[in-house]
Protein backbone atom coordinates (compact mmCIF):
# COMPACT_ATOMS: atom_id res chain seq x y z
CA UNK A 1 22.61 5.03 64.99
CA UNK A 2 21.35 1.32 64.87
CA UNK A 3 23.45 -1.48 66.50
CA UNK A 4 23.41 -4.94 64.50
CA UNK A 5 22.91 -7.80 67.33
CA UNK A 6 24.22 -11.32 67.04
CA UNK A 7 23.38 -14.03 69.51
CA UNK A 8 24.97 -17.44 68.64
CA UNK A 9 22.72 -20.88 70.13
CA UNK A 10 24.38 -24.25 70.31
CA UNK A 11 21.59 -25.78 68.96
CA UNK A 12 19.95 -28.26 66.33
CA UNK A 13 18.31 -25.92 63.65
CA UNK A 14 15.40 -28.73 63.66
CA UNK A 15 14.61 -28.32 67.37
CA UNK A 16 14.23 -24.74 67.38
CA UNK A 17 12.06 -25.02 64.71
CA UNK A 18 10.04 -27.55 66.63
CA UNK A 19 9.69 -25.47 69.39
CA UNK A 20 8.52 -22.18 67.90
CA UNK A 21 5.75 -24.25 66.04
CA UNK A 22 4.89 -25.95 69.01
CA UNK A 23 5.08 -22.37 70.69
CA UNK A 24 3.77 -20.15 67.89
CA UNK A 25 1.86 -17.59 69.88
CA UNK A 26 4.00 -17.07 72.39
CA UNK A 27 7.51 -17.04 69.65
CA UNK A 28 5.59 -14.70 67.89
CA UNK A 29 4.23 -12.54 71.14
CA UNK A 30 7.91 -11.96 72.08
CA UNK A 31 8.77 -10.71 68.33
CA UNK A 32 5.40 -8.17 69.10
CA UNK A 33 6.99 -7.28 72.37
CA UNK A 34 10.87 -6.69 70.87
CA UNK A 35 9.38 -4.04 67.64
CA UNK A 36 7.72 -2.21 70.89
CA UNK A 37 11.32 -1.74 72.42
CA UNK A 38 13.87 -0.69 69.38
CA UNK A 39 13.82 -4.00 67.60
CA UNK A 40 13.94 -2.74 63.79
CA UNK A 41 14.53 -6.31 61.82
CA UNK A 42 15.43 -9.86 63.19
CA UNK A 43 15.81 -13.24 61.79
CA UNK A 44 17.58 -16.99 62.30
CA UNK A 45 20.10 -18.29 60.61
CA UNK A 46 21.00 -22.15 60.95
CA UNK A 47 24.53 -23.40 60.94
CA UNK A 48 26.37 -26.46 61.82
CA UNK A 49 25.07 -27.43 65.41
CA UNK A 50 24.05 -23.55 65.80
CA UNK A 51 21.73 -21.09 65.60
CA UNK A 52 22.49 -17.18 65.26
CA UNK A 53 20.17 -14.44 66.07
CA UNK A 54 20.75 -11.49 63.72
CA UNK A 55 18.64 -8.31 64.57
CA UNK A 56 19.28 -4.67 64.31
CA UNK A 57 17.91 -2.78 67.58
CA UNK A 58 17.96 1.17 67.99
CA UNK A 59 20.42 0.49 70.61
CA UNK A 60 22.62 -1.99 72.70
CA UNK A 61 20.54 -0.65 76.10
CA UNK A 62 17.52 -1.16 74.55
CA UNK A 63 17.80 -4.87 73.36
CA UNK A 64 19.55 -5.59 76.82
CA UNK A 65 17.13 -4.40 78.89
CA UNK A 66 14.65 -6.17 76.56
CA UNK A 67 16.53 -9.50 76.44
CA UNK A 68 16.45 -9.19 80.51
CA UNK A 69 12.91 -8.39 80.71
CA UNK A 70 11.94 -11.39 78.36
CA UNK A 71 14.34 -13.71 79.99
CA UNK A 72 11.09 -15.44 81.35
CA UNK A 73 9.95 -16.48 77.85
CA UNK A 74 12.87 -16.78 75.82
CA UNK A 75 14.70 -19.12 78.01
CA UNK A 76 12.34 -21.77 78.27
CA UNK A 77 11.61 -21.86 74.40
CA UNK A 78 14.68 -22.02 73.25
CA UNK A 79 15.64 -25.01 76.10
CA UNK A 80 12.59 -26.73 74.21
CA UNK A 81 14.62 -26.35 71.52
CA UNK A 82 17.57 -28.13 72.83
CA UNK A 83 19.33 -25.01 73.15
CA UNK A 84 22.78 -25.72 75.01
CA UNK A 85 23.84 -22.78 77.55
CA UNK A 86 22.94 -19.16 77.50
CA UNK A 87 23.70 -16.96 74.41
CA UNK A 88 26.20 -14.12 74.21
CA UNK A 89 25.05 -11.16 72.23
CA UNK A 90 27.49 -9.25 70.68
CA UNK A 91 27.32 -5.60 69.34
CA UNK A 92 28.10 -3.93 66.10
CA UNK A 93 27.88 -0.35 64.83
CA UNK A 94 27.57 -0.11 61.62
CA UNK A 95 30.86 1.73 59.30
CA UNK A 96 29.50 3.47 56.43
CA UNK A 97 32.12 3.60 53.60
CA UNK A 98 30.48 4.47 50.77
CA UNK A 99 29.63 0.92 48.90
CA UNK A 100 26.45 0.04 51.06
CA UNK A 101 24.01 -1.57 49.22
């Protein structure tokens, strides 16, 4: 079963944008990379003075051993972001209780 992945960035919603415009081929190479590992869907959400990271991966190993492996090229394009710190990724299994839509 899938595991739902949230990463929470301190970070102006503006500046990450910036950056992976600045840095489209290379935002968009990791993205490549992450489907080839268990990725299965992904997206940003912006809040106040953060950024959260919402994918569903195939499993908690996989995206971890991804999110290692890519520590190279993620790190430096979310700091040209103005991302504060490093992210903590949290895991979720999903409860199926009859009312999914």
């Amino acid at each position: 079963m899938s595991v739902l992945v949230v990463l929470q960035i301190h970070a102006d919603a503006e500046g990450i944008k910036r950056a992976t415009e600045e840095n489209r081929e290379a935002f968009l190479a990791i993205g490549e990379r992450a489907k080839g590992r268990g990725a299965i869907h992904h997206a940003f959400y912006a809040g106040d003075g953060e950024v959260l990271i919402v994918d569903e991966w195939d499993s908690a190993q996989s995206f971890q051993s991804f999110f290692q492996d890519e520590s190279a090229n993620i790190g430096p394009l979310m700091a040209a972001g103005g991302a504060q710190g490093e992210p903590e990724a949290r895991f979720y299994e999903a409860l199926s209780l009859g009312d999914e839509f």
